[in-house]
C-alpha atoms as a PDB file:
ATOM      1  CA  UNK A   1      96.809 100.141 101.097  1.00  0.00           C
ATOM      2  CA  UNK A   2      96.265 101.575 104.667  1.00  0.00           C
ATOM      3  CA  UNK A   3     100.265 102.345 104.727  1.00  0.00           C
ATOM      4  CA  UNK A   4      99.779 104.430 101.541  1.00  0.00           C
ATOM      5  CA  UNK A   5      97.375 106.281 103.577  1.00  0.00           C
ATOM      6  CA  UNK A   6      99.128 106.814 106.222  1.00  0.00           C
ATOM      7  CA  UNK A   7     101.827 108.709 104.231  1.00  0.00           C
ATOM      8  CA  UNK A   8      99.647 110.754 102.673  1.00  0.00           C
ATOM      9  CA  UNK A   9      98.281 112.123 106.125  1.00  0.00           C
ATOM     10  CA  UNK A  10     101.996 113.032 106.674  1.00  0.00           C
ATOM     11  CA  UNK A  11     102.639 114.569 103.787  1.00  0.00           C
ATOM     12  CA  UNK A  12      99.284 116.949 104.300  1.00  0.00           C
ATOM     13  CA  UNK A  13     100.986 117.766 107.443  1.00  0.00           C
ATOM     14  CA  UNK A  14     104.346 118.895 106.769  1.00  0.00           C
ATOM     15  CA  UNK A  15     103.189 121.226 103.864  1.00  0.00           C
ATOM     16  CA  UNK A  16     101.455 123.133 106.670  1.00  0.00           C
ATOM     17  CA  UNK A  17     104.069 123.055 109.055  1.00  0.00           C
ATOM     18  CA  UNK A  18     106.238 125.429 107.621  1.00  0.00           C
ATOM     19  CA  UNK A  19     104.474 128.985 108.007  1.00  0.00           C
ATOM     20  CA  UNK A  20     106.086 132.484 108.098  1.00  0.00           C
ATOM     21  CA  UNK A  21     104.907 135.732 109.903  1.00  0.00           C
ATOM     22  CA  UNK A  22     101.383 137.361 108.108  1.00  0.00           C
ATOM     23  CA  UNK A  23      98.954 139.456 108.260  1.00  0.00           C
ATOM     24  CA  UNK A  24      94.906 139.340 108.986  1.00  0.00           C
ATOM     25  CA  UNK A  25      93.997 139.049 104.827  1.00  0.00           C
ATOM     26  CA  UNK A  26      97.596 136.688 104.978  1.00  0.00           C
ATOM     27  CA  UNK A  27      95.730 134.713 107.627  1.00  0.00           C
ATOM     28  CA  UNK A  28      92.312 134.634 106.291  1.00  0.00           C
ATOM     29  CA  UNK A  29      93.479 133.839 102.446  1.00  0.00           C
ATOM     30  CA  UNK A  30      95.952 130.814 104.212  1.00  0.00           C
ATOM     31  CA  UNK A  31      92.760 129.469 106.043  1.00  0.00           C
ATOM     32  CA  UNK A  32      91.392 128.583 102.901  1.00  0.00           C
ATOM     33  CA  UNK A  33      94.509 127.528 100.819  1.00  0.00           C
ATOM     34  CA  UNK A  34      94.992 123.567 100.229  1.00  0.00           C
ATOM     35  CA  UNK A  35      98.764 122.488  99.526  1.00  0.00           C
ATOM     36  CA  UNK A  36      98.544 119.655  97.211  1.00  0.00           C
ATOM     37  CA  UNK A  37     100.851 116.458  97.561  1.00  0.00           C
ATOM     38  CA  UNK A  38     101.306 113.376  95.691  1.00  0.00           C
ATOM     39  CA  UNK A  39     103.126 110.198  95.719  1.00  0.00           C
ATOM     40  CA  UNK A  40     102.760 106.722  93.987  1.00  0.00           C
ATOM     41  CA  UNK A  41     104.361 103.630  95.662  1.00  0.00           C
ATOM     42  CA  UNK A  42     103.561  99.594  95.057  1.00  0.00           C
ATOM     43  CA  UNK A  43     100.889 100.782  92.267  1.00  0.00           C
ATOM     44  CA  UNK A  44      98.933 102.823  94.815  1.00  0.00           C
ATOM     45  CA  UNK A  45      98.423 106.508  93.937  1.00  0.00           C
ATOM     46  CA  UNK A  46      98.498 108.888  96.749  1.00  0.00           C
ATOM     47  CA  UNK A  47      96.971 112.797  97.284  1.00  0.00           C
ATOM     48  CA  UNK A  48      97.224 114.957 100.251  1.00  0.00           C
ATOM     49  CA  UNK A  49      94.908 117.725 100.277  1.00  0.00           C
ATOM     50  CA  UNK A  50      96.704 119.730 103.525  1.00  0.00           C
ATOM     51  CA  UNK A  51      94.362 122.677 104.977  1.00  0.00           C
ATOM     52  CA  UNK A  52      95.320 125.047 108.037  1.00  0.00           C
ATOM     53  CA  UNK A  53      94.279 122.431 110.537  1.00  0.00           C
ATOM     54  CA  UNK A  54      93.081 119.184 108.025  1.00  0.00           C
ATOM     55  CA  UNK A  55      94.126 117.178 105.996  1.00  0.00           C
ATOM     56  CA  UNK A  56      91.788 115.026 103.142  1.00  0.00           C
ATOM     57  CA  UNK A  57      94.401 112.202 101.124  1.00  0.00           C
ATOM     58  CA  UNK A  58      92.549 109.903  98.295  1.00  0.00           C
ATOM     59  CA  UNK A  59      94.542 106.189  98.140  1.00  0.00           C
ATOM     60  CA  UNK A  60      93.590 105.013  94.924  1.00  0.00           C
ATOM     61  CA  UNK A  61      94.491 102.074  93.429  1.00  0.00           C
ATOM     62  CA  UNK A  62      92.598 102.124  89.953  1.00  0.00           C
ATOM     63  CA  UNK A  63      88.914 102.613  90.772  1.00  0.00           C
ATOM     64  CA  UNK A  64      89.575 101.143  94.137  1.00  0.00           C
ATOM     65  CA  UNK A  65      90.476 103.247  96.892  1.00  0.00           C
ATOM     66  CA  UNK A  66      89.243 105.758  99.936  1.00  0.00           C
ATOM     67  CA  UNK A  67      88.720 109.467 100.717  1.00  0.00           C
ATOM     68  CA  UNK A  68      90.035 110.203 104.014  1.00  0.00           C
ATOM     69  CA  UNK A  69      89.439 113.080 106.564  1.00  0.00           C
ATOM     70  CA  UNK A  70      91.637 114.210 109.018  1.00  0.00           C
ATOM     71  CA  UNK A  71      92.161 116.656 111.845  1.00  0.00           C
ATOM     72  CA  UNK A  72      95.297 117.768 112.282  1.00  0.00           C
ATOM     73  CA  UNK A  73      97.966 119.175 114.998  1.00  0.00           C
ATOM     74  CA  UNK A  74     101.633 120.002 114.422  1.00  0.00           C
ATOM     75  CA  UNK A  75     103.944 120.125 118.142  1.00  0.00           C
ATOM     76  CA  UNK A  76     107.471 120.301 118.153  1.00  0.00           C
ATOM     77  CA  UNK A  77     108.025 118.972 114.445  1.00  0.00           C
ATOM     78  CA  UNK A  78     105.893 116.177 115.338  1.00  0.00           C
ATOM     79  CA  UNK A  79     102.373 116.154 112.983  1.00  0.00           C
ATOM     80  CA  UNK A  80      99.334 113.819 114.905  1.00  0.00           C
ATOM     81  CA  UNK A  81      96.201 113.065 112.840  1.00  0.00           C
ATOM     82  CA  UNK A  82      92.872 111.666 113.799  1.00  0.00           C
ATOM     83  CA  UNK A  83      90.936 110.567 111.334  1.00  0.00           C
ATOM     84  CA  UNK A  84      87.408 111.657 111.234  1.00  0.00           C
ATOM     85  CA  UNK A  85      85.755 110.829 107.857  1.00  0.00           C
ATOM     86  CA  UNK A  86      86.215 107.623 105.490  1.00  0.00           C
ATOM     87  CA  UNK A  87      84.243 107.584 102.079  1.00  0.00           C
ATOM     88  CA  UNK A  88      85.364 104.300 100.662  1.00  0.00           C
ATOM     89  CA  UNK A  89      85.441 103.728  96.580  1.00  0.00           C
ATOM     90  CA  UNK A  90      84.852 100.283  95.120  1.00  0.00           C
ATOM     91  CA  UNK A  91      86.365  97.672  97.218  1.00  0.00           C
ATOM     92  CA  UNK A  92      89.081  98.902  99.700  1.00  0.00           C
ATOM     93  CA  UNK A  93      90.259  96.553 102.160  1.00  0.00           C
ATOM     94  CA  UNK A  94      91.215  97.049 105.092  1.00  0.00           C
ATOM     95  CA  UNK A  95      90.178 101.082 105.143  1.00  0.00           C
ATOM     96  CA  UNK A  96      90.934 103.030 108.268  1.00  0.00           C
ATOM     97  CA  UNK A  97      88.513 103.600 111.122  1.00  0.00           C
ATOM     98  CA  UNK A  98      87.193 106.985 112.498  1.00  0.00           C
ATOM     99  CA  UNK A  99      89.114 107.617 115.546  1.00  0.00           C
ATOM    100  CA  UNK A 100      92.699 106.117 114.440  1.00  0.00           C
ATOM    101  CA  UNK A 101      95.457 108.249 116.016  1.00  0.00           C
ATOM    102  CA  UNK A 102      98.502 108.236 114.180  1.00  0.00           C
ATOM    103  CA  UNK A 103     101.807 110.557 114.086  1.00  0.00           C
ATOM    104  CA  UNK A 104     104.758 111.081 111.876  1.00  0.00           C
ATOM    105  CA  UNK A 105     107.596 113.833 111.060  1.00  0.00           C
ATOM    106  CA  UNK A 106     106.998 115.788 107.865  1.00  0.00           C
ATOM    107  CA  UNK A 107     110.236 117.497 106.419  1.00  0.00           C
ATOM    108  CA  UNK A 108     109.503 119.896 103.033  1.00  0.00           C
ATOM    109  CA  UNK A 109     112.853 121.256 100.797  1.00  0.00           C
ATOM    110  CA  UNK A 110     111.539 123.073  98.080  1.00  0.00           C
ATOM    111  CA  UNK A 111     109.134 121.182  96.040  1.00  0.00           C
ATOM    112  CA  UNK A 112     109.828 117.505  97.945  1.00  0.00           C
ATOM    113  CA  UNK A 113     108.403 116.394 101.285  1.00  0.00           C
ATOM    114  CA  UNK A 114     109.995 113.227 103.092  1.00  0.00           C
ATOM    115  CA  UNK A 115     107.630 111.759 105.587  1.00  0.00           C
ATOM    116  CA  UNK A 116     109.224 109.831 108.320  1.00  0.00           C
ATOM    117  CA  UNK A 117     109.126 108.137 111.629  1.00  0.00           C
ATOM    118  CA  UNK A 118     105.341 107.130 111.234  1.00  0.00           C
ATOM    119  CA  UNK A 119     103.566 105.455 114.166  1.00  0.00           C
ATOM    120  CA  UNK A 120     100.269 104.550 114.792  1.00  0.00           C
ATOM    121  CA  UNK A 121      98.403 101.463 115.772  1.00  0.00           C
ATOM    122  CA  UNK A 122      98.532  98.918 113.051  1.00  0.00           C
ATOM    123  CA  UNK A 123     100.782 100.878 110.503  1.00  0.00           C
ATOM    124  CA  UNK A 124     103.355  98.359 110.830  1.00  0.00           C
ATOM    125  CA  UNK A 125     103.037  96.890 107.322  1.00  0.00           C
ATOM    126  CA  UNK A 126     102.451 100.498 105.520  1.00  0.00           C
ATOM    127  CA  UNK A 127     105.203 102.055 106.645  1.00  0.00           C
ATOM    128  CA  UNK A 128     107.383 100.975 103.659  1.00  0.00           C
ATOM    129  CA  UNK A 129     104.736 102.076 101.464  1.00  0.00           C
ATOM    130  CA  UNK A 130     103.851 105.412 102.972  1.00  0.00           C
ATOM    131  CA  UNK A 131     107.337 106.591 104.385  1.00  0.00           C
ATOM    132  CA  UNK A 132     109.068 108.289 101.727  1.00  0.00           C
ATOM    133  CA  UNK A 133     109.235 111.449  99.339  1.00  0.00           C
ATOM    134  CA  UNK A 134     106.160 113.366  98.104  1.00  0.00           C
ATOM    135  CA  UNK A 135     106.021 115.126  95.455  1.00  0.00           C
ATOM    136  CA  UNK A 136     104.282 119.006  95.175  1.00  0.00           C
ATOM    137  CA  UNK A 137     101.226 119.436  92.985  1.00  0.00           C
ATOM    138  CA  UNK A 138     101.217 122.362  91.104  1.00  0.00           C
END
């Protein structure tokens, strides 16, 4: 279940990484926009709620699962997260810590984000689950 996490921190990430030239009321409206992506994998449902410089993913898994809060960087195509808030629902094992560091590339065409190339300290065995496409909410 962490792995399904994981992916959902990338997706959050690329959806704000591509950006285009704006204005002050551009700048002020994108502060407060949330891009929206989702993705299901092994029976685990995955949201990324990507801000200008956070990003909040639910893993669900029925009425199991956990609320996640990140802050976010983007450098050189690279996104890094560091989680910062856990809420956990029913009984999710193992959930992440505050503090994990983790980093992954975050590629958007149109309406489909791939996540990719995810590292982090003990992602090993969610990288199948959280590397792949996302899906935009609309």
């Amino acid at each position: 279940m962490f792995r399904l996490f994981a992916g959902g921190f990338a997706l959050a990430i690329l959806a704000l990484s591509s950006g285009s030239p704006v204005t002050a009321q551009d700048k002020k409206d994108k502060k407060d926009k949330v891009t929206t992506w989702v993705r299901e994998a092994d029976g685990i449902d995955l949201k990324l709620e990507v801000g200008k410089d956070s990003i909040k993913f639910y893993v669900m898994q029925g009425d199991n699962g956990a609320i996640v809060t990140t802050k976010m960087t983007v450098k050189d195509g690279v996104t890094m997260l560091e989680v910062t808030d856990v809420e956990e629902k029913g009984n999710f094992p193992p959930k992440p810590k505050k503090g994990l560091k983790l980093s992954f590339k975050w590629t958007v065409k149109g309406e489909i984000a791939k996540l990719s190339d995810l590292e982090g300290e003990g992602l090993e065995n969610a990288k199948p689950v959280l590397e792949g496409e996302y899906k935009l909410k609309k």
